[in-house]
C-alpha atoms as a PDB file:
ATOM      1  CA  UNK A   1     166.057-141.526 258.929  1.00  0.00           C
ATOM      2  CA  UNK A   2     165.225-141.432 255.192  1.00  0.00           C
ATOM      3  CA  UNK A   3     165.128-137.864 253.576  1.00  0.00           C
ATOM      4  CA  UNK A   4     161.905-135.963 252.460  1.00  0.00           C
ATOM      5  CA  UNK A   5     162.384-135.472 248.173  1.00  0.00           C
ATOM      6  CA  UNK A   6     162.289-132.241 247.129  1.00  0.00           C
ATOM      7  CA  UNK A   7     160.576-132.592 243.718  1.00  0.00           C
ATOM      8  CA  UNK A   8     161.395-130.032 241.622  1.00  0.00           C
ATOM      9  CA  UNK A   9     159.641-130.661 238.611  1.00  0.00           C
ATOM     10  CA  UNK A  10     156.017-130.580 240.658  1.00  0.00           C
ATOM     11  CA  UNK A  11     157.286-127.509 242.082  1.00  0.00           C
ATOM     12  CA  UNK A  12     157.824-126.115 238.517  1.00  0.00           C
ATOM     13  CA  UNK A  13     154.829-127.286 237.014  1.00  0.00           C
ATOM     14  CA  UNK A  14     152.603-125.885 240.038  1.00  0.00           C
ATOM     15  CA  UNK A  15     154.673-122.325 239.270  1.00  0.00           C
ATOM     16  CA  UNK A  16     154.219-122.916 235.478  1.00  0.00           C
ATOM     17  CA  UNK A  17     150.636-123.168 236.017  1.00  0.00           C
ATOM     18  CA  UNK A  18     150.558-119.941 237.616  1.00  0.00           C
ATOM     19  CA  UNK A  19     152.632-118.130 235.235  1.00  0.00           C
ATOM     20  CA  UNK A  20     150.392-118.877 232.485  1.00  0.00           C
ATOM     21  CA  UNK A  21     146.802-117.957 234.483  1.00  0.00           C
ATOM     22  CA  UNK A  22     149.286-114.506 234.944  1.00  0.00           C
ATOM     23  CA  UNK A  23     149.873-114.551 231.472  1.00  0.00           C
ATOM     24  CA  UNK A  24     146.455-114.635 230.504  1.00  0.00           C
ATOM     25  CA  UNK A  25     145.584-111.860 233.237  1.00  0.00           C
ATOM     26  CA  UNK A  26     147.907-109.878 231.360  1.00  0.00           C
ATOM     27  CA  UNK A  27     147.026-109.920 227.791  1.00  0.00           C
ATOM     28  CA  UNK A  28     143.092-109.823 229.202  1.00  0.00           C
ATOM     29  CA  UNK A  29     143.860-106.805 231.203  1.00  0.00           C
ATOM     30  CA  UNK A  30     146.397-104.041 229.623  1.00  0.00           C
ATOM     31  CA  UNK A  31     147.080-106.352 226.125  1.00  0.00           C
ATOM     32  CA  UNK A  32     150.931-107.057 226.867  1.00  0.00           C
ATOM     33  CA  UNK A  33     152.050-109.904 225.767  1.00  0.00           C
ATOM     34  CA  UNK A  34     155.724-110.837 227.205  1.00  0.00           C
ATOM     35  CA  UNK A  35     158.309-111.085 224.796  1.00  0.00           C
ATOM     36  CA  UNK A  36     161.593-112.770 225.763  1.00  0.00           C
ATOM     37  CA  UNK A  37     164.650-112.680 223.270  1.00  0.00           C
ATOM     38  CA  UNK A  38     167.360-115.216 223.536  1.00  0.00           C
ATOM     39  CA  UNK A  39     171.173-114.505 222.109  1.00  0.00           C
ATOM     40  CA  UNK A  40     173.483-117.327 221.543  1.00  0.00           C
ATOM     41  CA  UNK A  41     176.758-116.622 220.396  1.00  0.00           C
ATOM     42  CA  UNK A  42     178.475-120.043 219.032  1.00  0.00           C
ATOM     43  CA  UNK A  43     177.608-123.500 218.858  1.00  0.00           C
ATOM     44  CA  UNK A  44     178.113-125.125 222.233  1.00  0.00           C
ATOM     45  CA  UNK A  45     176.019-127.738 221.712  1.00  0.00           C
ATOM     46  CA  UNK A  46     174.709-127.478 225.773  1.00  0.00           C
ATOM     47  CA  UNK A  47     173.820-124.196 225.519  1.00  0.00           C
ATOM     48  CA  UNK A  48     171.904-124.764 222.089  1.00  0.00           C
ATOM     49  CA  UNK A  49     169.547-127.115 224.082  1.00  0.00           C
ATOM     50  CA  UNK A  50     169.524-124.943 227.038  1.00  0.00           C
ATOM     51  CA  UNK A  51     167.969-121.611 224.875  1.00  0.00           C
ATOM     52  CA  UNK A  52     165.901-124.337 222.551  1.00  0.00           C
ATOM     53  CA  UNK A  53     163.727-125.560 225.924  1.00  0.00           C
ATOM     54  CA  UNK A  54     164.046-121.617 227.209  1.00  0.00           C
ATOM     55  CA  UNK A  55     161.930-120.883 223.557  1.00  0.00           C
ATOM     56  CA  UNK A  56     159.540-123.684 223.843  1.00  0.00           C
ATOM     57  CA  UNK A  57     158.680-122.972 227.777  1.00  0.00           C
ATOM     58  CA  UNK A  58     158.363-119.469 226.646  1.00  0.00           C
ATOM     59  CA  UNK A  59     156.499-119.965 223.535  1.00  0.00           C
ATOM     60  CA  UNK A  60     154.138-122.698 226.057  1.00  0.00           C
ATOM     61  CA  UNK A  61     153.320-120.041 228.824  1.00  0.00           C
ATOM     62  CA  UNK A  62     151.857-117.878 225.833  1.00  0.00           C
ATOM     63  CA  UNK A  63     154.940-115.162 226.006  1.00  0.00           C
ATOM     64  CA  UNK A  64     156.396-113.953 222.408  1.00  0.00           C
ATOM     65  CA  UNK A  65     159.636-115.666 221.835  1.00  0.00           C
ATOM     66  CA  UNK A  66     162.279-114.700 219.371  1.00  0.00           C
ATOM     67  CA  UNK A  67     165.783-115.995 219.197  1.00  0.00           C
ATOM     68  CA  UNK A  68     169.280-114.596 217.373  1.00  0.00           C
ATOM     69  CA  UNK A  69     172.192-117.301 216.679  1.00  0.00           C
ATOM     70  CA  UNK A  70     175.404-115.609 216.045  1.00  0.00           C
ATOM     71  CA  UNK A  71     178.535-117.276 214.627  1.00  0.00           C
ATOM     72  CA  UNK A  72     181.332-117.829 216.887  1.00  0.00           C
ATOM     73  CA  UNK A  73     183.353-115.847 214.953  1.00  0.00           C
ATOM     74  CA  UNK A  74     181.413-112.456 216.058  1.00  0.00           C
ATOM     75  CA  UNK A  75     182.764-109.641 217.475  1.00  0.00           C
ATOM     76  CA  UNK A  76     182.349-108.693 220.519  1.00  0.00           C
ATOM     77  CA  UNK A  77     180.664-105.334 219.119  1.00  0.00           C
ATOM     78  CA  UNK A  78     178.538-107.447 217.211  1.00  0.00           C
ATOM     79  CA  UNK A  79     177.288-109.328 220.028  1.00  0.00           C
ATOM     80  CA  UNK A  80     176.787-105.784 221.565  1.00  0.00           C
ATOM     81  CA  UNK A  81     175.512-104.114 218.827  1.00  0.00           C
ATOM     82  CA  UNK A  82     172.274-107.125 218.888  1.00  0.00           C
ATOM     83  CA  UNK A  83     171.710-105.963 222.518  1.00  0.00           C
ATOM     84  CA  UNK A  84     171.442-102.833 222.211  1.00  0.00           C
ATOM     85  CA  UNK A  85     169.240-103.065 219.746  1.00  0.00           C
ATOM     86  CA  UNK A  86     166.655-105.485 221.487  1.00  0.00           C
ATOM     87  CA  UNK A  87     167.133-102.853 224.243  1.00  0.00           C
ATOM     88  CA  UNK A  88     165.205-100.856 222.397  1.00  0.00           C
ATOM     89  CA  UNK A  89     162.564-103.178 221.067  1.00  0.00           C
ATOM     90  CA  UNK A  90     159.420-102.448 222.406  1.00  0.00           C
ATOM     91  CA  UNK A  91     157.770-105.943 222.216  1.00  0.00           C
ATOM     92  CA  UNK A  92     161.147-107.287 223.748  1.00  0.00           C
ATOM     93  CA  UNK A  93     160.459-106.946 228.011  1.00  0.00           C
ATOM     94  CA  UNK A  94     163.688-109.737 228.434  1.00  0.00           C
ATOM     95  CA  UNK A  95     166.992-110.283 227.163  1.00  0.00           C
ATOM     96  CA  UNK A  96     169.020-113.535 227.878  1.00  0.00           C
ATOM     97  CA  UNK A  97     172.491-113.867 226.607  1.00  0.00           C
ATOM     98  CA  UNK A  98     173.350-117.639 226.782  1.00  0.00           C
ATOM     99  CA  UNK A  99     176.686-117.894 228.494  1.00  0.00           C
ATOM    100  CA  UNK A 100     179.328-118.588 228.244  1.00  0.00           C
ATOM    101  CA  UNK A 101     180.305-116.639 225.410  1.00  0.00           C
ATOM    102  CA  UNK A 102     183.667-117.191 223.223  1.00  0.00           C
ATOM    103  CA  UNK A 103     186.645-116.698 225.106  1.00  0.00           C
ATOM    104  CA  UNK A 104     186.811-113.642 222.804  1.00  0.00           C
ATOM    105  CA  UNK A 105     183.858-111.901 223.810  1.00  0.00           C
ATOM    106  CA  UNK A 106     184.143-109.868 227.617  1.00  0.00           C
ATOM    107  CA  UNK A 107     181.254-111.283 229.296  1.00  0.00           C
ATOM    108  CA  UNK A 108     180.952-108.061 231.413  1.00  0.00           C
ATOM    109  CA  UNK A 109     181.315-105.693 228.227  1.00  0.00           C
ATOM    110  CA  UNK A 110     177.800-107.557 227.102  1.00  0.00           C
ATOM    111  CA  UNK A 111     176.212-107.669 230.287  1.00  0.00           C
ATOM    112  CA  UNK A 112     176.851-104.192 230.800  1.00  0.00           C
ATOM    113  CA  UNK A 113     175.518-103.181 227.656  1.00  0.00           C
ATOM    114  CA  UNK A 114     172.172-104.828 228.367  1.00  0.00           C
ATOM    115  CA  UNK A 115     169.495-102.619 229.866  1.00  0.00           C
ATOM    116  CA  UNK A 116     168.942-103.615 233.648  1.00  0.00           C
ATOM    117  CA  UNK A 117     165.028-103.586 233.073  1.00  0.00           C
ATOM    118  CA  UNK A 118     165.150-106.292 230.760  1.00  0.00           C
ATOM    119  CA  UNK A 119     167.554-108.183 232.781  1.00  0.00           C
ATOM    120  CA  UNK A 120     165.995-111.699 233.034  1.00  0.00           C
ATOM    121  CA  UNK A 121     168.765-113.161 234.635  1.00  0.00           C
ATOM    122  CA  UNK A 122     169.727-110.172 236.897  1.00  0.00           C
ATOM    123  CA  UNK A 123     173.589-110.915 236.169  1.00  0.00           C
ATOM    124  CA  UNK A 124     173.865-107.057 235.552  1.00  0.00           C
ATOM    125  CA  UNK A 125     176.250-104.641 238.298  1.00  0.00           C
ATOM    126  CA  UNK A 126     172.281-102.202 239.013  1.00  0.00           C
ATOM    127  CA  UNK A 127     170.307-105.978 239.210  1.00  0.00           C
ATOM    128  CA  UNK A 128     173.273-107.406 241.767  1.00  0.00           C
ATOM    129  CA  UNK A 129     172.880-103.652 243.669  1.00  0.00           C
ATOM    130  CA  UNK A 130     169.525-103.941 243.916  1.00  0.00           C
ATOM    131  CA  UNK A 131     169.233-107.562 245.841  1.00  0.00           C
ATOM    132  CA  UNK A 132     171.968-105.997 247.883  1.00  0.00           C
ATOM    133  CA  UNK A 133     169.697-103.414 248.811  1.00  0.00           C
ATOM    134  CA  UNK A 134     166.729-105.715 249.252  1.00  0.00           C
ATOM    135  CA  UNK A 135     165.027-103.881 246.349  1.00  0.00           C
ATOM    136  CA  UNK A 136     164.923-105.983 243.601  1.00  0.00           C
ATOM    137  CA  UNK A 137     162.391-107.038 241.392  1.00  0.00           C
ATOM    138  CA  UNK A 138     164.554-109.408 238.996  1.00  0.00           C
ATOM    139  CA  UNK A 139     166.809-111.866 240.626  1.00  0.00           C
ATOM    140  CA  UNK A 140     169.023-114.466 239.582  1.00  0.00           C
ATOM    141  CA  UNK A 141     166.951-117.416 238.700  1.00  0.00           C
ATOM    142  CA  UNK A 142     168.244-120.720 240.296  1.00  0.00           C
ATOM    143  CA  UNK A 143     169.008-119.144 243.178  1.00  0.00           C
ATOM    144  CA  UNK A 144     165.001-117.421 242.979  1.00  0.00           C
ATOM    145  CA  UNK A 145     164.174-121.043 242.554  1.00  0.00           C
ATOM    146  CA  UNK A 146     166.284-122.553 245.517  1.00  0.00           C
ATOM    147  CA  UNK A 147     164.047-120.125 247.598  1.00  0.00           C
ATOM    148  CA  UNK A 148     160.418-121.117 246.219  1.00  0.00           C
ATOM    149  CA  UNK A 149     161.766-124.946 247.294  1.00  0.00           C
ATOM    150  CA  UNK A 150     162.916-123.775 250.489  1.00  0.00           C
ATOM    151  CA  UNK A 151     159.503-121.504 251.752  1.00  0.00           C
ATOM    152  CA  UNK A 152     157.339-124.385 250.269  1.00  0.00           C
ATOM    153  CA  UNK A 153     159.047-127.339 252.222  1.00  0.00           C
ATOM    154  CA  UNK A 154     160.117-125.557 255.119  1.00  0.00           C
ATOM    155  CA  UNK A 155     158.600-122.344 255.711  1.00  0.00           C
ATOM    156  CA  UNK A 156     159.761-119.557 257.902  1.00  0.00           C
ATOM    157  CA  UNK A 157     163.719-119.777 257.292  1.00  0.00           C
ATOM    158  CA  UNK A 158     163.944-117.027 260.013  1.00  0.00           C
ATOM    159  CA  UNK A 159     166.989-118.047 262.618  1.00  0.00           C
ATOM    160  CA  UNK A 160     167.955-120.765 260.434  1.00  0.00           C
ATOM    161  CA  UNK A 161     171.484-121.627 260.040  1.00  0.00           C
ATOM    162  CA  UNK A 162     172.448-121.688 256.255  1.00  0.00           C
ATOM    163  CA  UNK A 163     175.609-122.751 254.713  1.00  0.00           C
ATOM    164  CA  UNK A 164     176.149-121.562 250.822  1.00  0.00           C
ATOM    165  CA  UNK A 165     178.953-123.394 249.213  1.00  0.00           C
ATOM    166  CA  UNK A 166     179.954-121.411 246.349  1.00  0.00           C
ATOM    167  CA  UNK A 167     180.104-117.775 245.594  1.00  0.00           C
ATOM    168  CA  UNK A 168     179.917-117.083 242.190  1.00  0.00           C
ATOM    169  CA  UNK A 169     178.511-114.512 240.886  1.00  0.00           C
ATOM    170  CA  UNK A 170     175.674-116.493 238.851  1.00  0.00           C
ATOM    171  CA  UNK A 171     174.533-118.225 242.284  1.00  0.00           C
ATOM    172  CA  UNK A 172     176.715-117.998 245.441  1.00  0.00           C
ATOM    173  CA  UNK A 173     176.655-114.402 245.723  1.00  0.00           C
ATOM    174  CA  UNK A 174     172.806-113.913 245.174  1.00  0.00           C
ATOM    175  CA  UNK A 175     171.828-117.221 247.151  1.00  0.00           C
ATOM    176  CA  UNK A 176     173.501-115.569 250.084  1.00  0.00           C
ATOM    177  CA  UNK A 177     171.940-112.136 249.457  1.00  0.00           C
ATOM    178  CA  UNK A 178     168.064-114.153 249.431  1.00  0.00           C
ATOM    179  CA  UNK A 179     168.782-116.010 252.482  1.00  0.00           C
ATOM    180  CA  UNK A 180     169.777-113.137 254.410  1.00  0.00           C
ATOM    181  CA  UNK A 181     166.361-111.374 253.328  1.00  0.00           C
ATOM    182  CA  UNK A 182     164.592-114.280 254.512  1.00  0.00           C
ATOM    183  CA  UNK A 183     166.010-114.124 257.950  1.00  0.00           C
ATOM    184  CA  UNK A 184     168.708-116.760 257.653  1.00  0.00           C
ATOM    185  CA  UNK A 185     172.100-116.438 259.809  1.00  0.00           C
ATOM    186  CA  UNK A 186     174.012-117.042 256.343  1.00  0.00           C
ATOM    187  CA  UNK A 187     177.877-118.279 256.291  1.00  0.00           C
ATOM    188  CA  UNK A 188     178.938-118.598 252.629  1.00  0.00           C
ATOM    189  CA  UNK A 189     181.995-121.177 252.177  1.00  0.00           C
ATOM    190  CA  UNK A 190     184.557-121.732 248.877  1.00  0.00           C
ATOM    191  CA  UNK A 191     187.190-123.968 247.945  1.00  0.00           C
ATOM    192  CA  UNK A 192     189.498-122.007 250.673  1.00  0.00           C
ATOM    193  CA  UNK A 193     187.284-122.872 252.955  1.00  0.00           C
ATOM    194  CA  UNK A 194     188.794-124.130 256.085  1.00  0.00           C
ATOM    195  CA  UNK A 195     187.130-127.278 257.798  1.00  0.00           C
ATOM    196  CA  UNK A 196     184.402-127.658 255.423  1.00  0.00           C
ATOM    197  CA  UNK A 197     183.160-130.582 256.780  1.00  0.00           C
ATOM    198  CA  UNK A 198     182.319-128.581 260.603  1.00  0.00           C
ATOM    199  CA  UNK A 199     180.708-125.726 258.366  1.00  0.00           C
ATOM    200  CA  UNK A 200     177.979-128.220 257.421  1.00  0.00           C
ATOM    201  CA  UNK A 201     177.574-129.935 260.430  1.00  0.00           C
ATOM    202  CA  UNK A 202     176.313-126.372 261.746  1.00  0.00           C
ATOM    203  CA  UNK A 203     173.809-125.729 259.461  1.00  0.00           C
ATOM    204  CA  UNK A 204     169.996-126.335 259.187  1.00  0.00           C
ATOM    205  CA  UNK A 205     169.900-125.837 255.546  1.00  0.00           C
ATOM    206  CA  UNK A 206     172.685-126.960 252.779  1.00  0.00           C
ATOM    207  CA  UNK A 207     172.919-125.204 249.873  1.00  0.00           C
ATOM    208  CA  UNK A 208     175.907-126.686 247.576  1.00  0.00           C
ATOM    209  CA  UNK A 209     176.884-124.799 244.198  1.00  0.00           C
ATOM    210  CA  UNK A 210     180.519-125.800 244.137  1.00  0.00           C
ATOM    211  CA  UNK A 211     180.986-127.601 240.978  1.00  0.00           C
ATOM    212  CA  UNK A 212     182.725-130.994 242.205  1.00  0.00           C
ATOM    213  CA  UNK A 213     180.742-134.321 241.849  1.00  0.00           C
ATOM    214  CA  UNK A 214     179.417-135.928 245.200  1.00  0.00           C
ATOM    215  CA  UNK A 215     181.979-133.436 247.364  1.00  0.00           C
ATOM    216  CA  UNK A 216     179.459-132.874 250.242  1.00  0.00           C
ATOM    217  CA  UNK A 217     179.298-136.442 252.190  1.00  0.00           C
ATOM    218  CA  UNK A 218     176.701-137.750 254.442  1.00  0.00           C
ATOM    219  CA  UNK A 219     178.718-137.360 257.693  1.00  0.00           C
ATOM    220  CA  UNK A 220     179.050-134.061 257.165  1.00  0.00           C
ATOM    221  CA  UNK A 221     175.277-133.484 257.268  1.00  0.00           C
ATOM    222  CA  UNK A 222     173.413-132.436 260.416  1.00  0.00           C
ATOM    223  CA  UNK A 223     170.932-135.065 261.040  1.00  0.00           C
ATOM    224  CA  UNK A 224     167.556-133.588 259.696  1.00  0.00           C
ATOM    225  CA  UNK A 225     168.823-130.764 257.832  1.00  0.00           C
ATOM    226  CA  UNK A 226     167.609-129.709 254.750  1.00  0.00           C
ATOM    227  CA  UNK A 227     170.247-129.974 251.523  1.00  0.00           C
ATOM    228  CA  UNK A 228     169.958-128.182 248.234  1.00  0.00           C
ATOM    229  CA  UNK A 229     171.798-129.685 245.659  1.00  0.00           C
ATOM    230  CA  UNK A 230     172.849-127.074 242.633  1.00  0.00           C
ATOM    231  CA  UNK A 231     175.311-128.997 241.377  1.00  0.00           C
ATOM    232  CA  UNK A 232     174.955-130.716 237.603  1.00  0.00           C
ATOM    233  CA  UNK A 233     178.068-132.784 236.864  1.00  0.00           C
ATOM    234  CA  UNK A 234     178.526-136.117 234.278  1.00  0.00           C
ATOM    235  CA  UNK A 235     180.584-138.562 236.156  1.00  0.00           C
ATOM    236  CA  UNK A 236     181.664-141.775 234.052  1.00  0.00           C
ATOM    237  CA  UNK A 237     181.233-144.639 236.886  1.00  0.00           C
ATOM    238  CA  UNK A 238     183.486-148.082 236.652  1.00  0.00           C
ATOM    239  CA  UNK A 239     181.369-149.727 233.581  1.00  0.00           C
ATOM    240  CA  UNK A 240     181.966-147.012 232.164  1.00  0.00           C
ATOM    241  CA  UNK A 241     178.390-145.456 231.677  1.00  0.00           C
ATOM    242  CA  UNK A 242     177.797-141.715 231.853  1.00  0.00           C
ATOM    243  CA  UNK A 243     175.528-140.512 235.002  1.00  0.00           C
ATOM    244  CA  UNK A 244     174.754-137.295 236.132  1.00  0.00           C
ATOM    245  CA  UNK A 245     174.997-136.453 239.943  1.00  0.00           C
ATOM    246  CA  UNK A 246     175.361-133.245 242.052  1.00  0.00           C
ATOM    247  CA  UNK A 247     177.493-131.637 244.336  1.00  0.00           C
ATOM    248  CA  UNK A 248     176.535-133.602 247.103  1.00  0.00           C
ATOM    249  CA  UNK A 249     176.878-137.494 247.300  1.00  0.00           C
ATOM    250  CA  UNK A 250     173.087-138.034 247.712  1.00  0.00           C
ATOM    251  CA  UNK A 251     172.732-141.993 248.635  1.00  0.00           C
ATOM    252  CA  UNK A 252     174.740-141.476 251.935  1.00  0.00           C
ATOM    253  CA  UNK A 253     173.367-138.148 252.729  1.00  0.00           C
ATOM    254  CA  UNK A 254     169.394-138.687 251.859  1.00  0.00           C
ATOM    255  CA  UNK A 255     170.218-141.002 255.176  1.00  0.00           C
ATOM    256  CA  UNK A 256     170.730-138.174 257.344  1.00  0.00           C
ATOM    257  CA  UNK A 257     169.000-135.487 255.807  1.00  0.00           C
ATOM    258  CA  UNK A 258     165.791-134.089 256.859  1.00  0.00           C
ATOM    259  CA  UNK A 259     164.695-132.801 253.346  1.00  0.00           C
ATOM    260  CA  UNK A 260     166.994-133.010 250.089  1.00  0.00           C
ATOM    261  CA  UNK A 261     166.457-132.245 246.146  1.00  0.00           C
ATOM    262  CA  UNK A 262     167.847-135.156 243.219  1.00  0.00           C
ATOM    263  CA  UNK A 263     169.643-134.492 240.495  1.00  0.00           C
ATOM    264  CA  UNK A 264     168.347-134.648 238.294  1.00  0.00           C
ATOM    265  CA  UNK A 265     164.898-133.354 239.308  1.00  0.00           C
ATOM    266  CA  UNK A 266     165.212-131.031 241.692  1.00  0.00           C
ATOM    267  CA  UNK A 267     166.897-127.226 241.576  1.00  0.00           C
ATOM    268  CA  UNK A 268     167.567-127.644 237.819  1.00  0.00           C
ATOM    269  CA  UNK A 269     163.563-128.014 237.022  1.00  0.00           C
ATOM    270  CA  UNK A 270     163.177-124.437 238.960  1.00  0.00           C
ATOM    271  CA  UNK A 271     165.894-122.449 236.904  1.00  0.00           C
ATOM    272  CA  UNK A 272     163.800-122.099 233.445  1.00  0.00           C
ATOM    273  CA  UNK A 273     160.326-121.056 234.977  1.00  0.00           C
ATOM    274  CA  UNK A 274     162.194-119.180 236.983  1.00  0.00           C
ATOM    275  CA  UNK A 275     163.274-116.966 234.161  1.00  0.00           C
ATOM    276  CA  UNK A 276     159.828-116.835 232.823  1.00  0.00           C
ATOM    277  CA  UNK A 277     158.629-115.161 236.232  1.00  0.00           C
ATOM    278  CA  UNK A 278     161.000-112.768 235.973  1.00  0.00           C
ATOM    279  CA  UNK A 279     160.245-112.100 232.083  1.00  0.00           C
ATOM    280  CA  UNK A 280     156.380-111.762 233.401  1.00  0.00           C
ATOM    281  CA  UNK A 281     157.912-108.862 236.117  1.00  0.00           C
ATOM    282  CA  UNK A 282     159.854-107.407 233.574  1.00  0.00           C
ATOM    283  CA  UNK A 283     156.633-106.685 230.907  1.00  0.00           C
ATOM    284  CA  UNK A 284     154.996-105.441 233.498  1.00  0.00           C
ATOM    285  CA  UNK A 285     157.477-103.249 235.376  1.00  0.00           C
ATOM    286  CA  UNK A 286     157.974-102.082 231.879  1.00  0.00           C
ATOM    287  CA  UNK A 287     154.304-100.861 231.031  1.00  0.00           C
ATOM    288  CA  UNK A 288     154.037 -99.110 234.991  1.00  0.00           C
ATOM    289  CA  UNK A 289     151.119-101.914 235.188  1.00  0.00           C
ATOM    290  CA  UNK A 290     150.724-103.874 238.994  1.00  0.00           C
ATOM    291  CA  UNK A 291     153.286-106.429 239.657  1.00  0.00           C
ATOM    292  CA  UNK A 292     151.508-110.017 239.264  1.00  0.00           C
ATOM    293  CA  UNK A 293     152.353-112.139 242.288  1.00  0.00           C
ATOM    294  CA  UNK A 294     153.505-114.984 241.530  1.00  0.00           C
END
């Protein structure tokens, strides 16, 4: 058995597509145009080309994209000063605060400052409620993504067997909370995780967010089970060239696997269009106009 490729870039592109007819719609219709704002506190040179291609995707849909670089040296009430204040910006319908921020700066005293309506990347306590409830509107965008790749390769998830490995707050957690909605039996396993390996075996769908390079091996997989790879890591191999690779050691496992997503390629591609859907919701939630389906 050879694996099914999840491509996540044609997945994002057909979504981008969308988001920009939406975008049109929009403007057309009620004359909003969405504005997201970006805040990077720092100079992490990662996270400047992570909010550079979240400006130019923004800029591409047709949304109004502004941007505010602090020093590293700011305050923490600096940093929440500047959200406050896009809070109340009218032509500002989402905020994202790159993280992470200084080791100075709370991450939770920002994120709690920030309005919950213009929560793009629904990392705030009333967006995490919400998904809890199974009312949200905003959710947390690679793990929004990891769904759209799921329901468009396999379907109806409903009675599935789904294995989350990794509960953090950015992904785990919410992942979890999605997959439940959809009708997944959902176990969600950590680095205290006992017998790992019989955990995957189990499951019809493998999502892995853990952070270590190639952990998840092939003869841990299920045989046709479907693996999402979240994981981003740069692993230096014997020659001493720099590779990225995921969470899951993909060679051995696209053997067994029924369906499985690359890195790079695959979940990674879904995480920025992802926050432009939710940027879309958030205009229009803002301005009481419908919700555009997308």
């Amino acid at each position: 058995m050879t694996a099914s490729i999840i491509d996540g870039k044609a997945h994002a592109t057909a979504l981008r597509a969308k988001l920009i007819a939406k975008t049109v719609d929009l403007k057309a219709e009620y004359g909003i145009v969405p504005g997201l704002a970006t805040v990077l506190v720092g100079d992490d040179p990662a996270s400047e080309v992570y909010v550079r291609n979240k400006n130019k995707t923004a800029e591409a849909l047709g949304f109004k994209s502004v941007h505010h670089h602090l020093a590293s040296t700011a305050s923490e009430a600096e940093v929440v000063s500047l959200v406050k204040t896009l809070n109340a910006e009218p032509s500002v319908h989402g905020i994202l605060v790159q993280l992470p921020l200084p080791k100075h700066i709370r991450e939770e005293s920002v994120l709690d400052a920030l309005d919950p309506a213009k929560d793009v990347d629904a990392l705030t306590p009333i967006n995490a409620g919400l998904l809890l409830s199974g009312r949200a509107h905003l959710v947390s965008c690679t793990p929004m993504g990891v769904m759209i790749l799921l329901r468009e390769t396999l379907g109806d998830i409903g009675g599935a067997e789904a294995l989350v490995i990794g509960r953090s707050l950015l992904f785990g957690k919410p992942a979890a909370q999605l997959l439940l909605a959809a009708n997944a039996t959902v176990t969600m396993a950590h680095s205290r995780s006992r017998d790992l390996p019989l955990l995957c075996r189990r499951a019809d769908i493998i999502v892995a967010a853990i952070g270590k390079p190639e952990f998840v091996r092939g003869n841990w997989v299920k045989p046709g089970a479907c693996v999402i790879d979240v994981g981003i890591n740069r692993i230096v191999d014997a020659s001493g060239h720099s590779r990225l690779v995921g969470d899951v050691a993909y060679a051995e496992t696209a053997e067994v696997a029924g369906h499985i997503t690359p890195v790079p390629g695959g979940v990674g591609a879904m995480t920025i269009i992802c926050l432009m859907r939710n940027t879309l919701i958030a205009a229009a939630m803002q301005h009481a106009v419908p919700l555009p389906v997308v």
